[in-house]
C-alpha atoms as a PDB file:
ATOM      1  CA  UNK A   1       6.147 -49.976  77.853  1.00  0.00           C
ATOM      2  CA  UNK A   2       6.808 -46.988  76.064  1.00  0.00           C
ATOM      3  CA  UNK A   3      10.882 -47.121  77.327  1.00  0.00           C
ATOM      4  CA  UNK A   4      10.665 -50.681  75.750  1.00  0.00           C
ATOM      5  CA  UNK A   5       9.572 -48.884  71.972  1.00  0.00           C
ATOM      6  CA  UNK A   6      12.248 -46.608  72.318  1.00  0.00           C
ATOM      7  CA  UNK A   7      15.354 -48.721  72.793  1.00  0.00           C
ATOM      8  CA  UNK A   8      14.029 -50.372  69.073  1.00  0.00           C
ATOM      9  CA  UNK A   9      16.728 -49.038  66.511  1.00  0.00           C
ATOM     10  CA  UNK A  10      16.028 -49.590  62.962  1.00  0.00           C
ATOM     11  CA  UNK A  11      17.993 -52.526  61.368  1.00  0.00           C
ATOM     12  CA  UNK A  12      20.965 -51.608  58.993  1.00  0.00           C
ATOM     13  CA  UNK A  13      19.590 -51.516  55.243  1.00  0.00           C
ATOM     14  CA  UNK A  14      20.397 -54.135  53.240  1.00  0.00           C
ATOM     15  CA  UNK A  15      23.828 -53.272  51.309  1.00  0.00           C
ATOM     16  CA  UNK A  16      22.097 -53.567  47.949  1.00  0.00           C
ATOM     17  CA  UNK A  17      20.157 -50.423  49.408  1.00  0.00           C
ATOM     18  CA  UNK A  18      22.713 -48.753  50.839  1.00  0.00           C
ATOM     19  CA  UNK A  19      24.042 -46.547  47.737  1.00  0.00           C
ATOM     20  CA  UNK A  20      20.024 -46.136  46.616  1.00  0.00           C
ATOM     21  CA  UNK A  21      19.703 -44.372  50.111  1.00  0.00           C
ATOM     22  CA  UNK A  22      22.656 -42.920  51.034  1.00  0.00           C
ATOM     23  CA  UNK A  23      22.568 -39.095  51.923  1.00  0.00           C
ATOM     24  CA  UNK A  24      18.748 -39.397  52.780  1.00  0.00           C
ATOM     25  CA  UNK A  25      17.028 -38.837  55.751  1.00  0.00           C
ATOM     26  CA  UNK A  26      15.073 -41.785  56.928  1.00  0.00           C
ATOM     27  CA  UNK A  27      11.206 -39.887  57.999  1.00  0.00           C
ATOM     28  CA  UNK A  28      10.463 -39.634  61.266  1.00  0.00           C
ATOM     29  CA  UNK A  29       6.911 -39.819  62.508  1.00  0.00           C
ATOM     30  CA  UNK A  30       4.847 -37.728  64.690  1.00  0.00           C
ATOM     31  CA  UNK A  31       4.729 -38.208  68.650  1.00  0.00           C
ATOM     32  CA  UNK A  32       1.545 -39.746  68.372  1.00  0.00           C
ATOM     33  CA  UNK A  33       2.286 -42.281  65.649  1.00  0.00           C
ATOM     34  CA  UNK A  34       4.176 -44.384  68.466  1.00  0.00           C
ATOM     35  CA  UNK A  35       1.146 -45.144  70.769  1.00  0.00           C
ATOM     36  CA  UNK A  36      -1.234 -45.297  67.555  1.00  0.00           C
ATOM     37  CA  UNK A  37       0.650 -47.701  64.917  1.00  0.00           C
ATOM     38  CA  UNK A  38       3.663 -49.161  67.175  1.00  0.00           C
ATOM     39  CA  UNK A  39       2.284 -52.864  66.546  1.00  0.00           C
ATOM     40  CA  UNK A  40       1.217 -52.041  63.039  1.00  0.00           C
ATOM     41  CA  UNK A  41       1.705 -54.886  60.496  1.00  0.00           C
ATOM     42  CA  UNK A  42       3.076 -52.549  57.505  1.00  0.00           C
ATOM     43  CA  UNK A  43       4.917 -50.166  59.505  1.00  0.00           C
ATOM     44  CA  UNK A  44       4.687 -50.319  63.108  1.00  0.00           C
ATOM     45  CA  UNK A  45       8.863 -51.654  64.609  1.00  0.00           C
ATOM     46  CA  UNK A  46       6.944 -53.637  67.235  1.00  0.00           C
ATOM     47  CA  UNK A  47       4.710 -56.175  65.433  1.00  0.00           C
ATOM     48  CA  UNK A  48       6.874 -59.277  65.300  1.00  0.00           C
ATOM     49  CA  UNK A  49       6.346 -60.663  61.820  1.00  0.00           C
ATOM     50  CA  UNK A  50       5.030 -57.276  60.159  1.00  0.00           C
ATOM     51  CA  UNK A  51       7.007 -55.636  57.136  1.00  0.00           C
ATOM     52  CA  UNK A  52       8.416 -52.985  59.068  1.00  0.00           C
ATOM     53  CA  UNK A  53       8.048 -50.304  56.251  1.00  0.00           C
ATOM     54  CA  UNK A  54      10.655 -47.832  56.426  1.00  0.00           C
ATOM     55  CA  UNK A  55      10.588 -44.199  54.613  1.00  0.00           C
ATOM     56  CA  UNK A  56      13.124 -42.352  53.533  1.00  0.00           C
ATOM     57  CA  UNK A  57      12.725 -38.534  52.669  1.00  0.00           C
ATOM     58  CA  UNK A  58      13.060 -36.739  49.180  1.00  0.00           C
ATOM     59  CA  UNK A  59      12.094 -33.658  47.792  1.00  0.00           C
ATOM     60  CA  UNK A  60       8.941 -34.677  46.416  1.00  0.00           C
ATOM     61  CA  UNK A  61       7.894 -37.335  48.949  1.00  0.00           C
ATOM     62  CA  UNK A  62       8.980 -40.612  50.061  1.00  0.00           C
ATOM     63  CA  UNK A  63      11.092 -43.782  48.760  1.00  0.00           C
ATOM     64  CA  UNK A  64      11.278 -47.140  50.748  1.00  0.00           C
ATOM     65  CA  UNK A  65      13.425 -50.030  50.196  1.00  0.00           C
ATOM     66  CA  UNK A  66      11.176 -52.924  49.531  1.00  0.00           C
ATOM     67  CA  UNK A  67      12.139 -56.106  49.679  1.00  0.00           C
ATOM     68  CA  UNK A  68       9.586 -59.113  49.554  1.00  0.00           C
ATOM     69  CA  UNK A  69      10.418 -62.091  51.871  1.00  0.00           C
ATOM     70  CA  UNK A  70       9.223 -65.676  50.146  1.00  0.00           C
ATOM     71  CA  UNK A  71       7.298 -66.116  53.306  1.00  0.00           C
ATOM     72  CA  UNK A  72       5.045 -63.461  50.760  1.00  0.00           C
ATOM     73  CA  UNK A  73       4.409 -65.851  47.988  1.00  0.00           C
ATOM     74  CA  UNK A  74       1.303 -65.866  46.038  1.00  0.00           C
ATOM     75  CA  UNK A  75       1.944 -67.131  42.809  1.00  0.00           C
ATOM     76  CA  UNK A  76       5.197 -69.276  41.945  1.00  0.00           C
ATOM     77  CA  UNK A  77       7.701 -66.938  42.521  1.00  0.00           C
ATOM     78  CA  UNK A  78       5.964 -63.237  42.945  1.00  0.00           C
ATOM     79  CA  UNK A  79       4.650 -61.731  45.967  1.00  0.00           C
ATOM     80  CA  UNK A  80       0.857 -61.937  46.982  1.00  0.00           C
ATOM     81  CA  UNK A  81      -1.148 -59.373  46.003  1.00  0.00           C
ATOM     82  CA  UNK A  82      -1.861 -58.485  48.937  1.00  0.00           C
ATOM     83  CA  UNK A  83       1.129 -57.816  50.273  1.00  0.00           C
ATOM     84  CA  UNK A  84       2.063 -55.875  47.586  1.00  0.00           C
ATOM     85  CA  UNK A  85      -0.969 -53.295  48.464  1.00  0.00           C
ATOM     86  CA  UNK A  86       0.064 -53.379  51.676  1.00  0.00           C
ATOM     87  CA  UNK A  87       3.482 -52.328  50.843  1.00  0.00           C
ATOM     88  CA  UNK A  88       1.742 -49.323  48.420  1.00  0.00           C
ATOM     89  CA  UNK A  89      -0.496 -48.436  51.406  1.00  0.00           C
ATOM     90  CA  UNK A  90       2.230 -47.823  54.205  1.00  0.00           C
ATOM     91  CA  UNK A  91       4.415 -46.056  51.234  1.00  0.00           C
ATOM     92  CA  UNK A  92       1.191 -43.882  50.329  1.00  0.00           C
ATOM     93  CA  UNK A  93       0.563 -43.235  54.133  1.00  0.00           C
ATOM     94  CA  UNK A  94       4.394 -42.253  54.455  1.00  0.00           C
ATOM     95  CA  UNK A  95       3.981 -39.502  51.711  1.00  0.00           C
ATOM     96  CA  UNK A  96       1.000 -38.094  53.638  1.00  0.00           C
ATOM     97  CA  UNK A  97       2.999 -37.737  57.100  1.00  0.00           C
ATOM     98  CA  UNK A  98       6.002 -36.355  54.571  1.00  0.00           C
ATOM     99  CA  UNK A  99       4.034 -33.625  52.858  1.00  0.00           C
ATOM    100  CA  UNK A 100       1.702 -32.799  55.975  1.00  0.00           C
ATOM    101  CA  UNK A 101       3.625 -33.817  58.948  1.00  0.00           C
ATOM    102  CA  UNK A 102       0.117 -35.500  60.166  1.00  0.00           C
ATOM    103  CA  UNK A 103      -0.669 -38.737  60.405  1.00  0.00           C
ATOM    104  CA  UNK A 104      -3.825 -40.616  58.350  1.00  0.00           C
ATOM    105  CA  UNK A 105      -5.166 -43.900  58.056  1.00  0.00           C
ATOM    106  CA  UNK A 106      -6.719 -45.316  54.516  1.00  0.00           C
ATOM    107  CA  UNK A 107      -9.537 -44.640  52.952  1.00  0.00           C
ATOM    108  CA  UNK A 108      -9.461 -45.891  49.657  1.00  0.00           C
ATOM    109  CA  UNK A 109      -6.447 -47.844  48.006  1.00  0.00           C
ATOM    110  CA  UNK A 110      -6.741 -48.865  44.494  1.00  0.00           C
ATOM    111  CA  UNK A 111      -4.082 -51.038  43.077  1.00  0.00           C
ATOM    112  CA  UNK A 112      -2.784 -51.483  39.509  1.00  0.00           C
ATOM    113  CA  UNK A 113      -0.661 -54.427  39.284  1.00  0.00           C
ATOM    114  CA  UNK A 114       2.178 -54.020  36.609  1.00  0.00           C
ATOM    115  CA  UNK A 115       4.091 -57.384  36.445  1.00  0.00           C
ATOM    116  CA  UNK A 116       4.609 -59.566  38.804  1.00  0.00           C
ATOM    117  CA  UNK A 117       6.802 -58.472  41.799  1.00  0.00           C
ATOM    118  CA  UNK A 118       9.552 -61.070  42.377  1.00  0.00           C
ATOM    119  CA  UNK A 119      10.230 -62.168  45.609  1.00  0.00           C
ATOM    120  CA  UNK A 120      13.680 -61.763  47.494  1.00  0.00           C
ATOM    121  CA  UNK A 121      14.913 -59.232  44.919  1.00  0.00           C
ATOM    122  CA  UNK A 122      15.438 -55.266  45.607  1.00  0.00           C
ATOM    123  CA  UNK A 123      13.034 -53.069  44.736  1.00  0.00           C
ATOM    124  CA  UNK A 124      12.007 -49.530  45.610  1.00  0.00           C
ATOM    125  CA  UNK A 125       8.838 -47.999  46.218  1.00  0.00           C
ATOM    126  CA  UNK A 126       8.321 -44.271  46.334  1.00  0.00           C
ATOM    127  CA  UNK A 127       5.193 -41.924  46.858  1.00  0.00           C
ATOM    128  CA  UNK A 128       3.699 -38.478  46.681  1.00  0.00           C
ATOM    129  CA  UNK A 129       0.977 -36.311  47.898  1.00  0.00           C
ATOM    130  CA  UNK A 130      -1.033 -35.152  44.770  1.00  0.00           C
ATOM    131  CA  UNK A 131      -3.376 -32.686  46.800  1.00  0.00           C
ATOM    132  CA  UNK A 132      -3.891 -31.890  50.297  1.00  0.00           C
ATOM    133  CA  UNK A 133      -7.557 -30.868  51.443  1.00  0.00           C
ATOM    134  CA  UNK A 134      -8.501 -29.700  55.574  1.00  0.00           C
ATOM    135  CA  UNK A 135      -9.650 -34.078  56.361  1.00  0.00           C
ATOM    136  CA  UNK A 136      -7.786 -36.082  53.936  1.00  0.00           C
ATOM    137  CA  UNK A 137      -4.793 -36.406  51.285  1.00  0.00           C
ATOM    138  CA  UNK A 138      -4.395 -38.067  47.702  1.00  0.00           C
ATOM    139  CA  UNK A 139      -1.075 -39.921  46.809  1.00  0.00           C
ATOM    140  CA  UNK A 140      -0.012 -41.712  44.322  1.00  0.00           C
ATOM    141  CA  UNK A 141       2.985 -43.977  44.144  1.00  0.00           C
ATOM    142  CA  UNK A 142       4.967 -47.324  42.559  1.00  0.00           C
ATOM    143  CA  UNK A 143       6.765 -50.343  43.455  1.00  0.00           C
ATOM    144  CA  UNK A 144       9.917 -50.602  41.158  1.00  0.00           C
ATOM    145  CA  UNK A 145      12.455 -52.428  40.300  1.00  0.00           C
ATOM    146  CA  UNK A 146      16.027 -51.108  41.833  1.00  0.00           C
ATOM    147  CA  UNK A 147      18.230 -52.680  39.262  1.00  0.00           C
ATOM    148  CA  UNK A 148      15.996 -51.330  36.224  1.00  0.00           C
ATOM    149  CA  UNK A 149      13.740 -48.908  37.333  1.00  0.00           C
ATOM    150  CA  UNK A 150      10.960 -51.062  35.542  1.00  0.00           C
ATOM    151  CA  UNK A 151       7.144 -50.276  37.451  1.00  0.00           C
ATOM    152  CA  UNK A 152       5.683 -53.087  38.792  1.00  0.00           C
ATOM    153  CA  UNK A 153       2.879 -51.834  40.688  1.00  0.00           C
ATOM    154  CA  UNK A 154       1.245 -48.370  41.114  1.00  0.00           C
ATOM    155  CA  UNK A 155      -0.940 -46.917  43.970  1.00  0.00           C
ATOM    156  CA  UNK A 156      -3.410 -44.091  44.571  1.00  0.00           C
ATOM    157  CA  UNK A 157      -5.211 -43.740  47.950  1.00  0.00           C
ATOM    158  CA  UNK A 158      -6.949 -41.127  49.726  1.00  0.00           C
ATOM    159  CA  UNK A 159      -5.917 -40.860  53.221  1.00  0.00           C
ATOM    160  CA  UNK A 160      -7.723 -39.278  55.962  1.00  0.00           C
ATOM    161  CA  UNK A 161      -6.210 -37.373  58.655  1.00  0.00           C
ATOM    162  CA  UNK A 162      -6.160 -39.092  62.296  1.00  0.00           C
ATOM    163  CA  UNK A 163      -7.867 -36.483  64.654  1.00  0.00           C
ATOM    164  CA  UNK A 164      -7.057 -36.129  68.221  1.00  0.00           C
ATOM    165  CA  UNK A 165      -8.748 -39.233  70.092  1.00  0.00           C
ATOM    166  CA  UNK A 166      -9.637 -40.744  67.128  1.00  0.00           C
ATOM    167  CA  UNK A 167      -8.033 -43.673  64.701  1.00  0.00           C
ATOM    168  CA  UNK A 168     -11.196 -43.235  62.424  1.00  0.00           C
ATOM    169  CA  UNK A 169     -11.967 -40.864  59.605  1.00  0.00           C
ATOM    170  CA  UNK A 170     -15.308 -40.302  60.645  1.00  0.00           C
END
């Protein structure tokens, strides 16, 4: 199986992302993160109708290109709420594996929901660690809009580091 997850190359980006992104380095994740979060909804390349999340690296953390299928509706014409956290929590979690290089699951995710975040239009969503401590990481971050800039959502979470045989931060 694990020959299967490796001949799964990322899809081109979209071209309305492609200037946004150009010149950076899409993130990586740890060896581990394969066997761990391969079918993950938010992020994982294997789940078949999941978001597949994608990170890009900058100096101060992360930036993904978000863009929300109508599939995602909640009300007329903006995405579900919760599928926008879910977006903020696999940008949050990519900050973490960014500024650490270790991989976390959430702990706490609290939302602040700007405006309402259109569907089918491109937006960007970028993330930071704010402090790292020995079991767990805050971040912050935003869902924007890539044509204005204007905030649509914001994020903070505290993330907790996966240990060695463990997916649980206890």
């Amino acid at each position: 199986m694990l020959h299967s997850r490796a001949m799964i190359a990322p899809e081109p980006l979209p071209e309305v992302f492609r200037e946004r992104f150009a010149g950076l380095e899409e993130q990586s994740h740890p060896s581990r993160f394969e066997d761990l979060y391969h079918r993950c909804f938010g992020c994982g390349p294997g789940h078949p109708t999941g978001l597949h999340i994608r990170c890009f690296k900058t100096d101060g953390g992360v930036v993904s290109p978000v863009l929300v299928e109508r599939r995602w509706e909640g009300p007329p014409g903006a995405a579900h709420g919760g599928i926008v956290a879910a977006y903020l929590d696999e940008i949050l979690a990519g900050a973490v594996v960014r500024a650490t290089g270790r991989v976390a699951v959430t702990g706490e995710l609290t939302v602040r929901y700007v405006h309402p975040v259109p569907l089918e239009t491109p937006l960007v969503g970028g993330a930071r660690v704010v402090a790292a401590h020995a079991r767990y990481a805050d971040v912050e971050g935003r869902i924007e809009r890539l044509d204005t800039a204007e905030v649509l959502a914001t994020g903070r979470g505290r993330f907790f580091f996966v240990v060695t045989g463990a997916a649980s931060p206890v």
